[in-house]
N, C-alpha and C. Protein backbone atom coordinates (compact mmCIF):
# COMPACT_ATOMS: atom_id res chain seq x y z
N UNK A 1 72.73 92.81 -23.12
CA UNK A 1 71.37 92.97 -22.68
C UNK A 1 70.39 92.34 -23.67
N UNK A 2 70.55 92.31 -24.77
CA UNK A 2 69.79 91.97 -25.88
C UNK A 2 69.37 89.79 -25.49
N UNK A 3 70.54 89.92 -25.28
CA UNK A 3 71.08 88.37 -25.37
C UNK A 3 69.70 87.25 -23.98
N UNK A 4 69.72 88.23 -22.68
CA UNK A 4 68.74 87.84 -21.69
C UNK A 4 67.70 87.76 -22.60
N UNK A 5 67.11 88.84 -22.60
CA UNK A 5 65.46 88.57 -22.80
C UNK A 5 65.27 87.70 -24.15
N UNK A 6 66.41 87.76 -24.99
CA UNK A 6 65.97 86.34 -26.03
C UNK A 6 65.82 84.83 -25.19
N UNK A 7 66.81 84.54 -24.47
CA UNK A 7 66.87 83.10 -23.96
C UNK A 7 65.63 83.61 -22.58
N UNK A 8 65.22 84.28 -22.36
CA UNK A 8 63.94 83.94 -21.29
C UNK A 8 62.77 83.81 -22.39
N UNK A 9 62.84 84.61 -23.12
CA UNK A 9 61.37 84.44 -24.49
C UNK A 9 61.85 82.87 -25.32
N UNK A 10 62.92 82.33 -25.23
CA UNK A 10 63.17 81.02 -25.50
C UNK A 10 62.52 79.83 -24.93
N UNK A 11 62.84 80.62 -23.82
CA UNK A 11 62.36 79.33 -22.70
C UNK A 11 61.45 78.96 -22.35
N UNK A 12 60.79 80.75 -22.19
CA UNK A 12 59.26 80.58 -22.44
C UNK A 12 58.02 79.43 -23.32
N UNK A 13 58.33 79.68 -24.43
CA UNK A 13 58.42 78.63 -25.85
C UNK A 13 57.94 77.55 -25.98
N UNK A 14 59.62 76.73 -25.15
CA UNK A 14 59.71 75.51 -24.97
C UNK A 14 58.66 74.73 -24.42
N UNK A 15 58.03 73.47 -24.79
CA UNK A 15 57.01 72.63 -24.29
C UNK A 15 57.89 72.54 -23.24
N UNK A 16 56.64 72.26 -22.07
CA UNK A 16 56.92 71.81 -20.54
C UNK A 16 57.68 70.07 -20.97
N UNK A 17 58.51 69.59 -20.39
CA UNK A 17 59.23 68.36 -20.01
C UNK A 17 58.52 67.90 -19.56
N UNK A 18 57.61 66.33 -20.16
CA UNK A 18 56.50 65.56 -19.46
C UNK A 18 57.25 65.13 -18.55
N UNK A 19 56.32 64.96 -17.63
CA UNK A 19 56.18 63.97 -16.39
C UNK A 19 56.54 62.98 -16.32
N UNK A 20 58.03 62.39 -15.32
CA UNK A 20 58.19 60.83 -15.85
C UNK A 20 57.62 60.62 -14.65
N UNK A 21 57.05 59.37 -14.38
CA UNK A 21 56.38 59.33 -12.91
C UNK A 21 57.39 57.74 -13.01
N UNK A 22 58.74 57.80 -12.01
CA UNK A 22 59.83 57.17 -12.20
C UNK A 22 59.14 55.56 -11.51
N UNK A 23 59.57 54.70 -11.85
CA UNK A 23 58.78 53.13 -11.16
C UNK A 23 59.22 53.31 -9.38
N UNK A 24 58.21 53.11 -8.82
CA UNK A 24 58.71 53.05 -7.29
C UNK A 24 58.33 51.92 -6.80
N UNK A 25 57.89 52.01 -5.43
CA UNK A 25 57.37 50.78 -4.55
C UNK A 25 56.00 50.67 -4.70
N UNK A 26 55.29 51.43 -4.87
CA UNK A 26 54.00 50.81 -5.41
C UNK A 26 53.72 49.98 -6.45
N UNK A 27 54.81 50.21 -7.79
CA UNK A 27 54.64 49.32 -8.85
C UNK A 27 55.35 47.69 -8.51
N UNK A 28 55.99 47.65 -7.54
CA UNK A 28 56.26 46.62 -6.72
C UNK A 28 55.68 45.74 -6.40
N UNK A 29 54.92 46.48 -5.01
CA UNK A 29 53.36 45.67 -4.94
C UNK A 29 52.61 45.32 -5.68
N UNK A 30 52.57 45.99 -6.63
CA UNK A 30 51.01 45.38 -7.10
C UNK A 30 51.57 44.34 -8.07
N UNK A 31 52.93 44.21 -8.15
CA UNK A 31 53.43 42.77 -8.96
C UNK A 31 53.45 41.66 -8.10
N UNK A 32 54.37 42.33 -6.71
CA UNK A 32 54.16 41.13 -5.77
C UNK A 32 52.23 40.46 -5.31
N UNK A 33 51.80 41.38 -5.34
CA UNK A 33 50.25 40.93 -4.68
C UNK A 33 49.89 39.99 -5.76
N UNK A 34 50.18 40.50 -7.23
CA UNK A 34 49.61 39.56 -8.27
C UNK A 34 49.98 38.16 -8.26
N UNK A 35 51.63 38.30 -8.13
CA UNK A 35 52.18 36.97 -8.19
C UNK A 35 51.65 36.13 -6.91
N UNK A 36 51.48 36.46 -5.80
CA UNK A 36 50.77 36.32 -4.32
C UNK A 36 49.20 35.40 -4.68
N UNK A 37 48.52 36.09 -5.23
CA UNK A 37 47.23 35.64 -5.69
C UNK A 37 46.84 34.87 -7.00
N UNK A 38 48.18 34.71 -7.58
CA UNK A 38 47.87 33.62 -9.18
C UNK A 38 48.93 32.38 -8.19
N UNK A 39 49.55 32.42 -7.47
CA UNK A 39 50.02 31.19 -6.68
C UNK A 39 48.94 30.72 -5.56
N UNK A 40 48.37 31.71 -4.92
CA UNK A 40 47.13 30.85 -3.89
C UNK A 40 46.08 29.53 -5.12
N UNK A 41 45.80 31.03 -6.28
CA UNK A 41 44.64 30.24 -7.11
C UNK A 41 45.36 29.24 -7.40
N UNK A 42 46.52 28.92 -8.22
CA UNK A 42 47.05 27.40 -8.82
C UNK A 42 46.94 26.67 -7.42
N UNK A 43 47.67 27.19 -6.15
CA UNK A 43 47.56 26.26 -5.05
C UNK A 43 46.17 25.35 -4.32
N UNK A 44 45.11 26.26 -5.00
CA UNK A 44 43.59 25.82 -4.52
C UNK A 44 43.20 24.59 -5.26
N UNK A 45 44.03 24.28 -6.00
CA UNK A 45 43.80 22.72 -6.98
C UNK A 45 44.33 21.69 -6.20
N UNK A 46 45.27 21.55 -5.72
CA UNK A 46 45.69 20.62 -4.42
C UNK A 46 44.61 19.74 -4.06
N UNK A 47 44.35 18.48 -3.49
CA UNK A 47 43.07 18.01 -3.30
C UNK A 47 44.08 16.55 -2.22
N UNK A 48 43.02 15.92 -1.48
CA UNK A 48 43.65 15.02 -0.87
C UNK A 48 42.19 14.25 -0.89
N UNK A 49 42.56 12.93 -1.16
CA UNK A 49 41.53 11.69 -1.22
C UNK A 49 42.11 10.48 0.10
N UNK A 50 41.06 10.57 1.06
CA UNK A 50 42.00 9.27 2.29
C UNK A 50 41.58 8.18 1.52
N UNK A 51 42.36 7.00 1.87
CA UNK A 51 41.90 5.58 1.71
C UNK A 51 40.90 5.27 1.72
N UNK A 52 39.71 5.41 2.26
CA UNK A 52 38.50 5.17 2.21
C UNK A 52 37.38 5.58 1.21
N UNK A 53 37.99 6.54 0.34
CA UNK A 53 37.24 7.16 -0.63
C UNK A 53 38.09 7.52 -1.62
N UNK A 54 37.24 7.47 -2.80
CA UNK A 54 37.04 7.70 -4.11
C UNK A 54 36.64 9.21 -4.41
N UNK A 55 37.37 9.53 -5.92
CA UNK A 55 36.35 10.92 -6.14
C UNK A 55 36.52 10.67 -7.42
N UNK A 56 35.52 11.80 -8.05
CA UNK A 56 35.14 11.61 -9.54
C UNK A 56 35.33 13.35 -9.86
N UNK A 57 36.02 13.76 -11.13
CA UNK A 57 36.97 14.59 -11.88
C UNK A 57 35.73 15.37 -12.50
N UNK A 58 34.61 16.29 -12.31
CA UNK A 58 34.15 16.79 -13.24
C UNK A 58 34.94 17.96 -14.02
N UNK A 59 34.70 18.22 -15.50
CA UNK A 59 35.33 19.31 -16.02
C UNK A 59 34.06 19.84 -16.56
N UNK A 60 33.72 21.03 -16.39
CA UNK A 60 32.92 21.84 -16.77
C UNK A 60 31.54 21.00 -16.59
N UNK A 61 31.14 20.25 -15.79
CA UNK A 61 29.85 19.56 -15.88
C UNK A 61 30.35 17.79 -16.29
N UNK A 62 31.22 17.58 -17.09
CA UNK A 62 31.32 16.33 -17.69
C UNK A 62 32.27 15.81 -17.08
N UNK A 63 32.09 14.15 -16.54
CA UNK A 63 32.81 13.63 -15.58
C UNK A 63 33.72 13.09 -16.30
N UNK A 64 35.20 13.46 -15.98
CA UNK A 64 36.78 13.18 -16.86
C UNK A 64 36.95 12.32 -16.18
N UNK A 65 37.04 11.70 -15.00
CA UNK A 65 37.70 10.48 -14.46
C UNK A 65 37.35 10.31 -13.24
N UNK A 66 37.73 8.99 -12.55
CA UNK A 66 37.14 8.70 -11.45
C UNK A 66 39.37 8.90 -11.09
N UNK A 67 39.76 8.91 -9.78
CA UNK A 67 40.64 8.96 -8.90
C UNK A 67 40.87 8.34 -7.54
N UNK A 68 41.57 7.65 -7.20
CA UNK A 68 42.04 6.53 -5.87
C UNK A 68 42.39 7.53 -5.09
N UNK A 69 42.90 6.85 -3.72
CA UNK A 69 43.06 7.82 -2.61
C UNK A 69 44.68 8.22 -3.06
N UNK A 70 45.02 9.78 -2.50
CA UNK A 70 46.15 9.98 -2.50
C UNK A 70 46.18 11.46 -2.70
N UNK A 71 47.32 12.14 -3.15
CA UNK A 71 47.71 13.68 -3.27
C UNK A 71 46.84 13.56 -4.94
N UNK A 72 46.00 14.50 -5.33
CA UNK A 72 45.97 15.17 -6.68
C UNK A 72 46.16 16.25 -7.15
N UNK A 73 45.76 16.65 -8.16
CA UNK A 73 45.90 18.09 -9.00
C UNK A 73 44.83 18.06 -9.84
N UNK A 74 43.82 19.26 -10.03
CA UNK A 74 42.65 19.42 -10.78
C UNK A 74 42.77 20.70 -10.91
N UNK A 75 42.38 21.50 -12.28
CA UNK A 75 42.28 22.81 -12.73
C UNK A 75 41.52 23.55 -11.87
N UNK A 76 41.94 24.48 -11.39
CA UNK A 76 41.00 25.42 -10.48
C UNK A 76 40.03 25.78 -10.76
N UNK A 77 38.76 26.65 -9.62
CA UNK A 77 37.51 26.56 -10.19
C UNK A 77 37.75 27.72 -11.75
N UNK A 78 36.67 28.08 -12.53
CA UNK A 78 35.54 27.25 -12.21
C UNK A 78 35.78 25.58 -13.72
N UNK A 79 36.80 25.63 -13.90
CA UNK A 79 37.59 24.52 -14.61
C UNK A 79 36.85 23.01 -14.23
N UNK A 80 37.13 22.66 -13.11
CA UNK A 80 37.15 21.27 -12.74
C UNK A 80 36.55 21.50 -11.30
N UNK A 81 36.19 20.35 -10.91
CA UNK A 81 35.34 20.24 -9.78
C UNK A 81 35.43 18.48 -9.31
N UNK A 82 35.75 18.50 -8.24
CA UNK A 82 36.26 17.38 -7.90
C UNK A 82 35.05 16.72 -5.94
N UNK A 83 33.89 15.43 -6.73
CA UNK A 83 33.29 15.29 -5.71
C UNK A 83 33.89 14.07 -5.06
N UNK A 84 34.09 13.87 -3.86
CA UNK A 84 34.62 12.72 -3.12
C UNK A 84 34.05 12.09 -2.31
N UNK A 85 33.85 10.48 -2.43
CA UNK A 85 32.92 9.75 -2.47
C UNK A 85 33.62 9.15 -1.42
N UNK A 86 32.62 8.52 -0.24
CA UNK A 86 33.34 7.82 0.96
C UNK A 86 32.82 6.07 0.16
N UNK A 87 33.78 5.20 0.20
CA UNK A 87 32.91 3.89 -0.45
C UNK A 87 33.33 2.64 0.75
């Protein structure tokens, strides 16, 4: 009899066992959404120039290069800024 009420006044005692809040499907998402939305932004640099026009490369205000018609790549906003010129 002695032996109970020590291990319940033991137990008593003891700090509570924190909270593991275990990784689920929410921590999922919000990796997938991230990776989702840093691939649209790199994808928004994409640019297409037809044959008929020219464009000119601003970076931050200062014009880096002029570009021929074809597929490009320019730093997303607000990086680079790309105006296209019909000539």
């Amino acid at each position: 009899m002695t032996g109970a009420p020590d291990n319940d006044r033991q137990a008593s005692l003891r700090p509570a066992a924190p909270s593991r809040r275990l990784p689920g499907k929410s921590s999922h998402w919000i990796g997938a959404l991230a990776v989702a939305l840093l691939g649209a932004y790199v994808a928004n640099g994409f640019y297409v120039v037809n044959a008929d026009e020219h464009a000119v490369v601003r970076r931050f205000g200062a014009v880096v290069g002029r570009v021929g018609p074809g597929m490009h790549f320019r730093l997303p906003w607000p990086v680079d800024r790309v105006d296209v010129l019909k000539t």
